[in-house]
N, C-alpha and C. Protein backbone atom coordinates (compact mmCIF):
# COMPACT_ATOMS: atom_id res chain seq x y z
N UNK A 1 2.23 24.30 -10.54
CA UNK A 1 2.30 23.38 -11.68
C UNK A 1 3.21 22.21 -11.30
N UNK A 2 2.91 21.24 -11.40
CA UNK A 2 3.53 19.82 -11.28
C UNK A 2 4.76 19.59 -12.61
N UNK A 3 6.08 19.31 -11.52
CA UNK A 3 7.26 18.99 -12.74
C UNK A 3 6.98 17.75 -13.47
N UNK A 4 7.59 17.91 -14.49
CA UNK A 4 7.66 16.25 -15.41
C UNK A 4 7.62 14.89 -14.93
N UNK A 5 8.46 14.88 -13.71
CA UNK A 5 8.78 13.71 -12.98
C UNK A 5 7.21 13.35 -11.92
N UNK A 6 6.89 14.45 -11.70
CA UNK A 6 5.45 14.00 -10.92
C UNK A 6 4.67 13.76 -12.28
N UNK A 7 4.73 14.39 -12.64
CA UNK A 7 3.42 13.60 -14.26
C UNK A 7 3.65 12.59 -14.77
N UNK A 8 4.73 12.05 -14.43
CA UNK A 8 5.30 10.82 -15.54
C UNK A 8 5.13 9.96 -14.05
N UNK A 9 5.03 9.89 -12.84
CA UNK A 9 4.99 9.41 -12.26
C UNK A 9 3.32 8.85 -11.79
N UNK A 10 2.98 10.01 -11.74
CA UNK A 10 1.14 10.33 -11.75
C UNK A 10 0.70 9.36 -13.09
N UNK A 11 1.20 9.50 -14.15
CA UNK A 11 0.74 8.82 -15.35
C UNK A 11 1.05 7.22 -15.25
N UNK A 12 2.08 7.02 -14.98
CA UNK A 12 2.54 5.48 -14.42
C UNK A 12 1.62 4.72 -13.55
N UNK A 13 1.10 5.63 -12.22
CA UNK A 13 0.07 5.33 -11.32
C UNK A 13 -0.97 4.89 -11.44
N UNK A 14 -1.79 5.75 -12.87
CA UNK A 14 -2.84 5.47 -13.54
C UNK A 14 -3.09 4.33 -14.34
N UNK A 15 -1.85 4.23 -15.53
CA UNK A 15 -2.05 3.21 -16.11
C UNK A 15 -1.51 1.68 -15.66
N UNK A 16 -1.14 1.90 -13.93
CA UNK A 16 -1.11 0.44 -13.35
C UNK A 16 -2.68 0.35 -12.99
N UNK A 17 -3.03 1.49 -12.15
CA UNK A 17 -4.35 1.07 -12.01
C UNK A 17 -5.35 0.99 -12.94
N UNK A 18 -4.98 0.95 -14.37
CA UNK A 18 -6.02 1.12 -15.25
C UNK A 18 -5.47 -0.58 -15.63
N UNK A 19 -4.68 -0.79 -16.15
CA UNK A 19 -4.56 -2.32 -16.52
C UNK A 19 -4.71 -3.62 -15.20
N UNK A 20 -4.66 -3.20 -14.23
CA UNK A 20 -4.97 -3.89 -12.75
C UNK A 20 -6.09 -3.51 -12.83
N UNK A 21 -7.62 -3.00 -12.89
CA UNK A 21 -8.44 -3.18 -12.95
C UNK A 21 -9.21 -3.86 -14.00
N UNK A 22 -8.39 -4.16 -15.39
CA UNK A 22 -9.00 -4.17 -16.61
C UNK A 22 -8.53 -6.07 -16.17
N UNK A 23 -7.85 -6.04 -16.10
CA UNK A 23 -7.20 -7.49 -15.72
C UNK A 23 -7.97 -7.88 -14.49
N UNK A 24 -8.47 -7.47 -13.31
CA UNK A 24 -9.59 -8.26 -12.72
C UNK A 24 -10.61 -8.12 -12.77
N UNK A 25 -11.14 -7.28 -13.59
CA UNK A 25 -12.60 -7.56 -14.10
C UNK A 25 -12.41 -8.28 -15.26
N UNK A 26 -11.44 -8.75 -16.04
CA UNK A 26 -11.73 -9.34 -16.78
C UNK A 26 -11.55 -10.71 -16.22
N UNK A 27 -10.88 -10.66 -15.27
CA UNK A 27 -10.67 -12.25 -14.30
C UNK A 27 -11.85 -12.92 -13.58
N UNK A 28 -12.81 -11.89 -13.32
CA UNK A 28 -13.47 -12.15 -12.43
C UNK A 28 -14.91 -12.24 -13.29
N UNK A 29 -15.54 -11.00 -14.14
CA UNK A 29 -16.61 -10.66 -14.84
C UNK A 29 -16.30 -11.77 -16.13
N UNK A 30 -15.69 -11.50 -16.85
CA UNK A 30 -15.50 -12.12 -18.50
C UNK A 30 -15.34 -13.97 -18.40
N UNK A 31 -13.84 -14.08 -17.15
CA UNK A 31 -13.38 -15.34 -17.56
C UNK A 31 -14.43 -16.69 -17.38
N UNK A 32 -15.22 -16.34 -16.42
CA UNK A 32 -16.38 -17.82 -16.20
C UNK A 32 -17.24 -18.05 -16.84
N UNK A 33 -17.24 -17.25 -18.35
CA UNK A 33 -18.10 -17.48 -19.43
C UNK A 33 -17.30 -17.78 -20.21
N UNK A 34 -16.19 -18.46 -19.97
CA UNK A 34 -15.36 -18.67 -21.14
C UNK A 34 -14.91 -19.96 -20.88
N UNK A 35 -14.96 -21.20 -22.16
CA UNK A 35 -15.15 -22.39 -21.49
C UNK A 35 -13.64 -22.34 -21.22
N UNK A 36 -13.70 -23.81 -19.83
CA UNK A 36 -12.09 -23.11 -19.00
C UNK A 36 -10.89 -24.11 -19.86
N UNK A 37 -11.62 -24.96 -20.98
CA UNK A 37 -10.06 -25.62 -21.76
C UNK A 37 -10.01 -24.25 -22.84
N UNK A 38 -10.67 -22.86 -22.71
CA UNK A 38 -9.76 -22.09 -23.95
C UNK A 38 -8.53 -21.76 -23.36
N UNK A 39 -7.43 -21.44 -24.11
CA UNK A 39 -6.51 -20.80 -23.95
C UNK A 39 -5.78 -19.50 -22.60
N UNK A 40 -6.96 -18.72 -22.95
CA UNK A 40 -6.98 -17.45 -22.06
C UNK A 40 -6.76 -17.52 -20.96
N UNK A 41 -7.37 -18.53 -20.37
CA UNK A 41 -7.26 -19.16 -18.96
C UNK A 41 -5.76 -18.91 -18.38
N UNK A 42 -4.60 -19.21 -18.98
CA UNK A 42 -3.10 -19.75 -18.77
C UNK A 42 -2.95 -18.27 -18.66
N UNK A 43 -3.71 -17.43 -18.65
CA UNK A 43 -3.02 -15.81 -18.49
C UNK A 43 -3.73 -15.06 -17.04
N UNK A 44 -4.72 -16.21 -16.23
CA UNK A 44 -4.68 -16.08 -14.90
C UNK A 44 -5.20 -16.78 -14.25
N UNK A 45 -4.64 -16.55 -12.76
CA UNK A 45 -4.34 -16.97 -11.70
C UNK A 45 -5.81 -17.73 -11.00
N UNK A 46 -5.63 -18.74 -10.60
CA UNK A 46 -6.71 -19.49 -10.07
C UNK A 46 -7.88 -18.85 -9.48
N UNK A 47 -9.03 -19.07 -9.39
CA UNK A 47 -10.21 -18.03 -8.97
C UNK A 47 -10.27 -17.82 -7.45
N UNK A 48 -9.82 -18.56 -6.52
CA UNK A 48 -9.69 -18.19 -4.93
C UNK A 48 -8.53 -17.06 -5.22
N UNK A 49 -8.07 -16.93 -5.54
CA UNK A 49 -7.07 -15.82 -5.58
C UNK A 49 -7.37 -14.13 -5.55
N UNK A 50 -8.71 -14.60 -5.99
CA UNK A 50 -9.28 -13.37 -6.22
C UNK A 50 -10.09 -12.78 -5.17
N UNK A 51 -10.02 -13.32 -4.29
CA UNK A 51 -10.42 -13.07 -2.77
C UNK A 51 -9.53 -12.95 -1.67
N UNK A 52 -8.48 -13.97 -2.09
CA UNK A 52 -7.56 -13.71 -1.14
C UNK A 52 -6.47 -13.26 -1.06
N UNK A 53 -5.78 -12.39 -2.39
CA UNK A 53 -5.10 -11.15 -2.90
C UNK A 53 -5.83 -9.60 -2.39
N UNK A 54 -7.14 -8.99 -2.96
CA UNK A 54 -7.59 -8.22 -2.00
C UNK A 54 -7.83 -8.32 -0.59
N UNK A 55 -8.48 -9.28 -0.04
CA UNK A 55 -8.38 -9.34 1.46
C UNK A 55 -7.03 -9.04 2.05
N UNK A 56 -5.98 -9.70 1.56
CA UNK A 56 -4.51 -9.67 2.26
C UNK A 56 -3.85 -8.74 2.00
N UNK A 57 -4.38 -7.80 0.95
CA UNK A 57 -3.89 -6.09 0.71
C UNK A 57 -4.43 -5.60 1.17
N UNK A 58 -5.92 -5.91 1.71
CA UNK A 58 -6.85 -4.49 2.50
C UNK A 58 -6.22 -4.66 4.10
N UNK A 59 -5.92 -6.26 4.21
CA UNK A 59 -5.38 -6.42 5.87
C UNK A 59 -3.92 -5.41 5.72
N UNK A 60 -2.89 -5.97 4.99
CA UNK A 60 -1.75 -4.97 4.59
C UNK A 60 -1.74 -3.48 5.13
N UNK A 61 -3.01 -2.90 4.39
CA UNK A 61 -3.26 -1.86 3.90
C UNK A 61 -3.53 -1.29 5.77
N UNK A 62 -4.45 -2.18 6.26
CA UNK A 62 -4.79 -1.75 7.48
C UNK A 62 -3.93 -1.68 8.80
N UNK A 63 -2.80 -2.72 8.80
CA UNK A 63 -1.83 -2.80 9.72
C UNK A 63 -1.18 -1.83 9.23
N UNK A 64 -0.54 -1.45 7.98
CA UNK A 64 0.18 -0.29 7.86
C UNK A 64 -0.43 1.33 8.57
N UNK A 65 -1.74 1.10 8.48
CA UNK A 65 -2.53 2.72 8.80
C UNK A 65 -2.31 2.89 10.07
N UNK A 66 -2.84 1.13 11.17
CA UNK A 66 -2.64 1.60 12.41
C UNK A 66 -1.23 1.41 12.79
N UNK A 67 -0.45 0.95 12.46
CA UNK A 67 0.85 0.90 12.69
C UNK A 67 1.89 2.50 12.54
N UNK A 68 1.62 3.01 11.47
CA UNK A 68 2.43 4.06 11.53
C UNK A 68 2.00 5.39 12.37
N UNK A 69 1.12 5.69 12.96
CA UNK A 69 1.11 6.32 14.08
C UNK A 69 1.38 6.05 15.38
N UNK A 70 1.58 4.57 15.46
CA UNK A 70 2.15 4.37 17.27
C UNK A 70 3.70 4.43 16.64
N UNK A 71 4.16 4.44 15.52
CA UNK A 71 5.45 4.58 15.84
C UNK A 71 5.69 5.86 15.34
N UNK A 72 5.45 6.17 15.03
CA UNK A 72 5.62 8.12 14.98
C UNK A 72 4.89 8.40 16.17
N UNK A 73 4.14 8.21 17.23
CA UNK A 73 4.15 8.91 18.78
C UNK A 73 5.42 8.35 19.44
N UNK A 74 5.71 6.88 19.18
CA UNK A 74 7.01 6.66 20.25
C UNK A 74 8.24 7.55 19.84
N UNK A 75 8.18 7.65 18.38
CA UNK A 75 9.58 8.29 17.91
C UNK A 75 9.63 9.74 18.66
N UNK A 76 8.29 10.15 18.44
CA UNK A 76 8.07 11.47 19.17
C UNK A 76 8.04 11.85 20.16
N UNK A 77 8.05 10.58 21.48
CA UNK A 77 7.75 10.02 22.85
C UNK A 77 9.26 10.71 23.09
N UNK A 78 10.41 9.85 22.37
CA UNK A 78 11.65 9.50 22.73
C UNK A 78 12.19 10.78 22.40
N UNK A 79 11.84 11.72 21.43
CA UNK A 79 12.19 12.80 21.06
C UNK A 79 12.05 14.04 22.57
N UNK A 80 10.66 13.85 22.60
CA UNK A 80 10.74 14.48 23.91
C UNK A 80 11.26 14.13 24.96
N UNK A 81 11.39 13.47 25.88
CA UNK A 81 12.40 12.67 26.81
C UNK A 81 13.21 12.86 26.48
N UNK A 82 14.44 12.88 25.33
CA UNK A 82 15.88 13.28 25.03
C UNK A 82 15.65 14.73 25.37
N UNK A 83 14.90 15.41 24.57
CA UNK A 83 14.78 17.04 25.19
C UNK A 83 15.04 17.32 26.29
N UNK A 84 14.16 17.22 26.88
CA UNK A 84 14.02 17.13 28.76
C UNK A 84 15.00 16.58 29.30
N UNK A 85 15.18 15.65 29.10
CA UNK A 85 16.93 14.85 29.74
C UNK A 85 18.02 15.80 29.47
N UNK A 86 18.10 16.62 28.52
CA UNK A 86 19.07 17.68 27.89
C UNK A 86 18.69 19.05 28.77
N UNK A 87 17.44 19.69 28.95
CA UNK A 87 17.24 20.76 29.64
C UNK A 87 17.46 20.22 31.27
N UNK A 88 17.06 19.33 31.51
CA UNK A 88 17.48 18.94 32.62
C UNK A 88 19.30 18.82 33.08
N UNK A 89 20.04 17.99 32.24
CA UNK A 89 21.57 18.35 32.23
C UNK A 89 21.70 19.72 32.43
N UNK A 90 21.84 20.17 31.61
CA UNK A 90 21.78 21.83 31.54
C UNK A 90 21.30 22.68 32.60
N UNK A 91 20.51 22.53 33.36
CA UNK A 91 20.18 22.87 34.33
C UNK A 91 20.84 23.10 35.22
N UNK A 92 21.51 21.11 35.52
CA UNK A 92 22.24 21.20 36.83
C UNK A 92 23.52 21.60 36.50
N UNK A 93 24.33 21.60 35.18
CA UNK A 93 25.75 22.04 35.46
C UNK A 93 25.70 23.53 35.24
N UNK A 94 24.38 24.44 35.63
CA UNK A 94 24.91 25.97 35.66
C UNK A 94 24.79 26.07 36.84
């Protein structure tokens, strides 16, 4: 069973992604039928934005994926080599 703090956290998760989706489909689907001197407009962000906010989070998204495994093998590289450098010491002063 999941404590409070993961549910309230899990629930937080949801309702960003539920109002971040409701907010670009309504940016993207609703707003260009809406003539652009109404009001509503002033509550978002210019329409190239809307291409080049996802693109630059999916790139984000992708340097982070391949990125964190070459540095968790080097960390792990260096981990071993300290080992071995240590069994090796050890070695020679018995």
């Amino acid at each position: 069973m999941a404590t409070a703090t993961d549910q309230l956290v899990g629930f937080g998760l949801v309702a960003f992604s539920l109002v971040l989706f409701v907010y670009y489909t309504l940016w993207i689907i609703v707003l260009p039928f809406i003539d652009s001197d109404h009001g509503i407009h002033q509550y978002f962000l210019p329409r190239e934005y809307a291409v080049i906010i996802p693109v630059a989070a999916g790139l984000l998204l992708l340097l982070f994926i391949e990125t964190k495994p070459v540095v968790y093998n080097s960390l792990t590289k260096e981990k071993q080599d300290s080992s071995k450098a240590h069994q090796v010491r050890d070695q020679s002063r018995s």
